[in-house]
Protein backbone atom coordinates (compact mmCIF):
# COMPACT_ATOMS: atom_id res chain seq x y z
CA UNK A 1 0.34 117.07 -60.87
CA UNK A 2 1.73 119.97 -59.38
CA UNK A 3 1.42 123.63 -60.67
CA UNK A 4 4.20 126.40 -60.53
CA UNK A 5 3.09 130.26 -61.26
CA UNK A 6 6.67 131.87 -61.99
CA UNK A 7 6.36 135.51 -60.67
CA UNK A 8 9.51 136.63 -59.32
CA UNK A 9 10.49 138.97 -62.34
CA UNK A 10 10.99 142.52 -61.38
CA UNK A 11 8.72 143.97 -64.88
CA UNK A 12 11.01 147.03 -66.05
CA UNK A 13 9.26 147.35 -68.93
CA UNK A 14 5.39 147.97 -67.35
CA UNK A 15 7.12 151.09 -65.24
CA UNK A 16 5.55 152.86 -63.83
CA UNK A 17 2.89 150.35 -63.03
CA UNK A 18 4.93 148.25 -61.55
CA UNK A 19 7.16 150.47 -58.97
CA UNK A 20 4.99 149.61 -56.52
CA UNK A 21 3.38 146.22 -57.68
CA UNK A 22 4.81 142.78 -58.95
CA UNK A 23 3.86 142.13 -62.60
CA UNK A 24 1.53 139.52 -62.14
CA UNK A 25 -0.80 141.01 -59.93
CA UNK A 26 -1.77 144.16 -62.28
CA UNK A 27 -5.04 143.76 -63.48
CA UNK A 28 -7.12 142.86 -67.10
CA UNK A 29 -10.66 142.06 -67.04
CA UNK A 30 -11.42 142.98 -63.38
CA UNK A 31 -8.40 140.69 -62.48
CA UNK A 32 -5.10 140.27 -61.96
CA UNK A 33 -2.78 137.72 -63.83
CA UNK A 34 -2.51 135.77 -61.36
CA UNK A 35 -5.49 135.81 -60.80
CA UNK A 36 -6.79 134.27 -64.06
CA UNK A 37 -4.21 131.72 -63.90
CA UNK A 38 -5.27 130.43 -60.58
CA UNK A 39 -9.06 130.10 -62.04
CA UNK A 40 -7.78 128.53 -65.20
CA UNK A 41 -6.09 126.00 -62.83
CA UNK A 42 -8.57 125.03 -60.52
CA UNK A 43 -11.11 124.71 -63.53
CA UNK A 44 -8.73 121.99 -64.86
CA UNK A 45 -8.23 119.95 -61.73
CA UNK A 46 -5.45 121.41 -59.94
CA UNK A 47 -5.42 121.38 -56.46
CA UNK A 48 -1.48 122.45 -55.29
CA UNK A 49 0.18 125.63 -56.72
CA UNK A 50 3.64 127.01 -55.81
CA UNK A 51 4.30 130.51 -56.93
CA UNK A 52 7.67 131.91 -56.44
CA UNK A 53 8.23 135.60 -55.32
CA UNK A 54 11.17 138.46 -55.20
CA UNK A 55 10.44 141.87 -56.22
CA UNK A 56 8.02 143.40 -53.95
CA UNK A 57 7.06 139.38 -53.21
CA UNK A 58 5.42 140.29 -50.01
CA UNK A 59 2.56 141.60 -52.08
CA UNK A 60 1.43 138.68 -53.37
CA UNK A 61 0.94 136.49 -50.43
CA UNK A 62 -1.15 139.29 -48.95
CA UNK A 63 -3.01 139.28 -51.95
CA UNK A 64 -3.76 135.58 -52.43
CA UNK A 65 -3.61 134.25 -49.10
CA UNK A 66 -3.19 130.24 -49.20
CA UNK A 67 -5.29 129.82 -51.86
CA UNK A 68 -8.50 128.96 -50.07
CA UNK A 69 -10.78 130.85 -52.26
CA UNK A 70 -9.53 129.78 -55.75
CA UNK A 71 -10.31 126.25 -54.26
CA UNK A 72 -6.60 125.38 -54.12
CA UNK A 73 -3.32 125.25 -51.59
CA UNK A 74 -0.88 128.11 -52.69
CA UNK A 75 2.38 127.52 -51.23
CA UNK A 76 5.20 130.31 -52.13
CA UNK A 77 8.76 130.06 -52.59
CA UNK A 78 10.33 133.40 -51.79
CA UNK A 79 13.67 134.35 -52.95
CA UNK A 80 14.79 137.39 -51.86
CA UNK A 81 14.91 140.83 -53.37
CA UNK A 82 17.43 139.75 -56.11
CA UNK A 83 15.06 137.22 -58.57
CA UNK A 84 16.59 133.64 -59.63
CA UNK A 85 15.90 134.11 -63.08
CA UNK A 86 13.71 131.44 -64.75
CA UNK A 87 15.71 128.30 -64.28
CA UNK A 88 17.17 129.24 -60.60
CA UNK A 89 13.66 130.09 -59.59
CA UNK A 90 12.34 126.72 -60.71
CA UNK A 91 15.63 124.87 -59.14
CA UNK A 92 14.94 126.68 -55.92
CA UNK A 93 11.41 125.39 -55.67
CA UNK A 94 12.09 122.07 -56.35
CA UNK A 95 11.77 120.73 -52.50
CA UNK A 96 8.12 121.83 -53.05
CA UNK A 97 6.87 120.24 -56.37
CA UNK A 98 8.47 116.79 -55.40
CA UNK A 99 9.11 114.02 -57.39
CA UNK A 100 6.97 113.67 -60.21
CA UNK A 101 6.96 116.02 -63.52
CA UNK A 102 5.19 119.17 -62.40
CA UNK A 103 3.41 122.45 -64.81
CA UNK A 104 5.30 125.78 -65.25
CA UNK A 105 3.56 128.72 -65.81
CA UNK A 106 4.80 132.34 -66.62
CA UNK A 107 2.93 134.63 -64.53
CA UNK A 108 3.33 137.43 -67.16
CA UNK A 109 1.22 135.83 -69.68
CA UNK A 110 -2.52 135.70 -70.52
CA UNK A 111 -4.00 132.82 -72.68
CA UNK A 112 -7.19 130.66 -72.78
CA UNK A 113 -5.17 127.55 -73.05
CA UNK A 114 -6.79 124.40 -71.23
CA UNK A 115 -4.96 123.20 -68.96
CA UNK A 116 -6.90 119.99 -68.85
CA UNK A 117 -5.82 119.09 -72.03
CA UNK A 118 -1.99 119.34 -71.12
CA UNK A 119 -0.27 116.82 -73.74
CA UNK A 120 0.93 113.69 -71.76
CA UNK A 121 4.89 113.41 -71.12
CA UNK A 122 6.23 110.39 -73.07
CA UNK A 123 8.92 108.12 -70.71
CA UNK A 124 11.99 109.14 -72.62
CA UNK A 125 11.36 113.30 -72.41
CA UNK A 126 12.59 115.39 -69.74
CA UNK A 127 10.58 118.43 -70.20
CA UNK A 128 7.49 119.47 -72.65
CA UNK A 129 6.97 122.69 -73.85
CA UNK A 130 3.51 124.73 -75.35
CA UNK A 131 4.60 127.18 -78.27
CA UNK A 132 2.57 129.70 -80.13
CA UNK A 133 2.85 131.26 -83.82
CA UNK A 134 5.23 134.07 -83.35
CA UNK A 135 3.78 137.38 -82.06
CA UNK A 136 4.44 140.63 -83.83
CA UNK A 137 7.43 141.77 -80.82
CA UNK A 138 9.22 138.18 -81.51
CA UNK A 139 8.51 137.34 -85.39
CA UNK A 140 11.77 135.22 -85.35
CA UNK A 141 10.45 132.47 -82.89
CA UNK A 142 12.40 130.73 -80.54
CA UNK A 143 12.36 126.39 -81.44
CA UNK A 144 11.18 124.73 -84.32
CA UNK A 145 10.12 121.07 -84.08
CA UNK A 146 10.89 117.56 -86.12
CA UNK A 147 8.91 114.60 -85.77
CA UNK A 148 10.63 111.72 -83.67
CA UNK A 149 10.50 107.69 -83.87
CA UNK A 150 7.90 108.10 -81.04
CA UNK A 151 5.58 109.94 -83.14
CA UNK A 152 6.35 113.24 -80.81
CA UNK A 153 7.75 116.04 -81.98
CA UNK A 154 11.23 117.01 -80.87
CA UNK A 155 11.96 120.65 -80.23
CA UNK A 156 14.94 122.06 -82.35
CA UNK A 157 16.96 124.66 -80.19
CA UNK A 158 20.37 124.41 -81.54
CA UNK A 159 20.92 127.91 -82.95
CA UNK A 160 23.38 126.56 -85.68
CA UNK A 161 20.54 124.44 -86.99
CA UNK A 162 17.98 126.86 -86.32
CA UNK A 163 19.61 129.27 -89.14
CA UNK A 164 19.88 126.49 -91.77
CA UNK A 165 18.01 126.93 -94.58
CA UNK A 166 16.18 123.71 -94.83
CA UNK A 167 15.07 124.48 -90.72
CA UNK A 168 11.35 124.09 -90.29
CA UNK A 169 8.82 127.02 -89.34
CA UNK A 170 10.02 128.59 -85.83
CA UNK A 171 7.57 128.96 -82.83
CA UNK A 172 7.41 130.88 -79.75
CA UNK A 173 7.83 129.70 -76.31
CA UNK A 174 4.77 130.06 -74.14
CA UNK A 175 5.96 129.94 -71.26
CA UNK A 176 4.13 126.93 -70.07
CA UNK A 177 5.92 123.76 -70.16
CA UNK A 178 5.95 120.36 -68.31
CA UNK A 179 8.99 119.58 -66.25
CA UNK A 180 10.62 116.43 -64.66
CA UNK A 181 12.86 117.45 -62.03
CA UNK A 182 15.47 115.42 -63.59
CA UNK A 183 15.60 118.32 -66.27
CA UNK A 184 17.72 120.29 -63.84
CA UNK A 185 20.22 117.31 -63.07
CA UNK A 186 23.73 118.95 -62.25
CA UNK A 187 22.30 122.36 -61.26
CA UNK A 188 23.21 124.05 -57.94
CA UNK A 189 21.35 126.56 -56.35
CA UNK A 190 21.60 130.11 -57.45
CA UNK A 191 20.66 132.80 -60.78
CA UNK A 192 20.80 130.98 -64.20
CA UNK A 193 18.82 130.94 -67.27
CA UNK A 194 16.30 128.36 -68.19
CA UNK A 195 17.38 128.58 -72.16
CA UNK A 196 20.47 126.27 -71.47
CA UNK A 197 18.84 123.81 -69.95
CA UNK A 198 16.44 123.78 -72.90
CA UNK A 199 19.31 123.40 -75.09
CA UNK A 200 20.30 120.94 -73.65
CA UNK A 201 17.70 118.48 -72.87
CA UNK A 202 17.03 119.10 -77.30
CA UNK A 203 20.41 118.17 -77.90
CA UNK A 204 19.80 114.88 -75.79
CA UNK A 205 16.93 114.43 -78.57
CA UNK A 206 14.32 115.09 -74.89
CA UNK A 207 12.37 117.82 -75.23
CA UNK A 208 9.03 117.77 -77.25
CA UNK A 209 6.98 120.67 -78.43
CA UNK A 210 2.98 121.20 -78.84
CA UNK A 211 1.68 124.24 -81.13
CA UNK A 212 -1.15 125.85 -79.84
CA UNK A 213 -3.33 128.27 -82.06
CA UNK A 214 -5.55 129.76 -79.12
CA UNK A 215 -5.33 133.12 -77.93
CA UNK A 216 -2.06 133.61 -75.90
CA UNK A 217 -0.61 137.19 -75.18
CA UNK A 218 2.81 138.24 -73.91
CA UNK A 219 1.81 140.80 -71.60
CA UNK A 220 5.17 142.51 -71.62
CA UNK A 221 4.37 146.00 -72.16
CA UNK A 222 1.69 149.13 -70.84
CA UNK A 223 0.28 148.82 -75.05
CA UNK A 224 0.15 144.79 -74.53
CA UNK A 225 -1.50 145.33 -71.04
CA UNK A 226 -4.38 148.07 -72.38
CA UNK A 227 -4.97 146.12 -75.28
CA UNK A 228 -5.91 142.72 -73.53
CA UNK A 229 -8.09 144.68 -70.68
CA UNK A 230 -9.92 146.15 -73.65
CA UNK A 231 -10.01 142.22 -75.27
CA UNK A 232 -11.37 141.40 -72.51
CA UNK A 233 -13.85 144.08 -71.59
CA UNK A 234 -15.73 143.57 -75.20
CA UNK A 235 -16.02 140.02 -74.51
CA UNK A 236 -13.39 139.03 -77.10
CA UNK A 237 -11.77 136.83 -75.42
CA UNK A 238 -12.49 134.89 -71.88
């Protein structure tokens, strides 16, 4: 399987730190996101990793070369100064992660999730996503999930149904999902949102949803970004 390291977003809320450096490379821990994903990766098998690029994108070629040292073949899909968004980015890449279902990761995040132990995609879904318990910045959650007839768990995302009373406990999206490229069936190139498409394949009773309880971190903010180096300094986490 095929890896994809989203990191194309233009971070306006880590200004200053990241006027003159894309998101993903700033640093925790003695390295940058990217960085840890990359190791995370290549610990789990990996071998081929696409990360896409816009904001200041030239950067992170320079910095990670073709992947040689992390024991893996980085190939990048660039796209221009003006990002994608989530679901354009992906749609863009496509030519690159080929055929069969391929891993998404958000660049911006930090978690000691294994990817090794990525849940297997059952023949009938079109994408799979990881969610966490809500963090403090998002307490309302994003899906909530309902067993299936497959013994899966579907992921709720109708918003109607997510405001019923009766709905079950709401998680957050990871950001790290499992994708067939049929997901994106009817999609032209261009900037569009990846929640849509999410909608979507739910309402086609084809997504599925995995809690994990591990550490994950959103690593949205300067606070978020001080408080994980300092995790990580003490040994907390890692």
């Amino acid at each position: 399987m095929k890896a994809m390291i989203l990191a194309a977003g233009r971070g306006e809320r880590m200004r200053p730190l990241t006027d003159d450096l894309p998101k993903p490379l700033l640093c925790v821990g003695g390295k940058s996101l990217l960085e840890w994903h990359l190791g995370s990766l290549a610990r789990a098998g990996f071998r081929e990793v696409i990360i896409n690029h816009a904001y200041l994108g030239a950067k992170i070629p320079a910095a990670l070369g073709d992947g040689a040292r992390f024991c893996l073949q980085i190939r990048y899909s660039a796209e221009g100064d003006i990002p994608l968004e989530t679901a354009g980015g992906i749609f863009n890449a496509l030519p690159l992660l080929g055929d069969e279902p391929f891993l998404v990761v958000n660049g911006d995040v930090w978690t000691d999730f294994d990817f090794a132990r990525l849940p297997s995609l059952d023949p009938e879904a079109l994408a799979s996503l990881i969610l966490v318990p809500n963090p403090p910045q998002h307490p309302k959650g994003d899906f909530a999930l309902q067993p299936n007839a497959l013994g899966s768990l579907d992921i709720i995302a109708d918003p109607e149904r997510l405001t019923a009373p009766d709905c079950p406990t709401r998680y957050t999206y990871s950001g790290i999902g499992i994708y067939r490229p049929a997901f994106f069936e009817g999609c032209t190139p261009g900037r569009f949102p990846l929640l849509p498409l999410l909608r979507r394949a739910a309402a086609m009773g084809r997504l599925r949803g995995h809690v994990y309880d591990g550490f994950w971190s959103d690593v949205g903010t300067p606070e978020r970004l001080r408080d994980l180096d300092d995790r990580l300094g003490a040994g907390a986490i890692g």
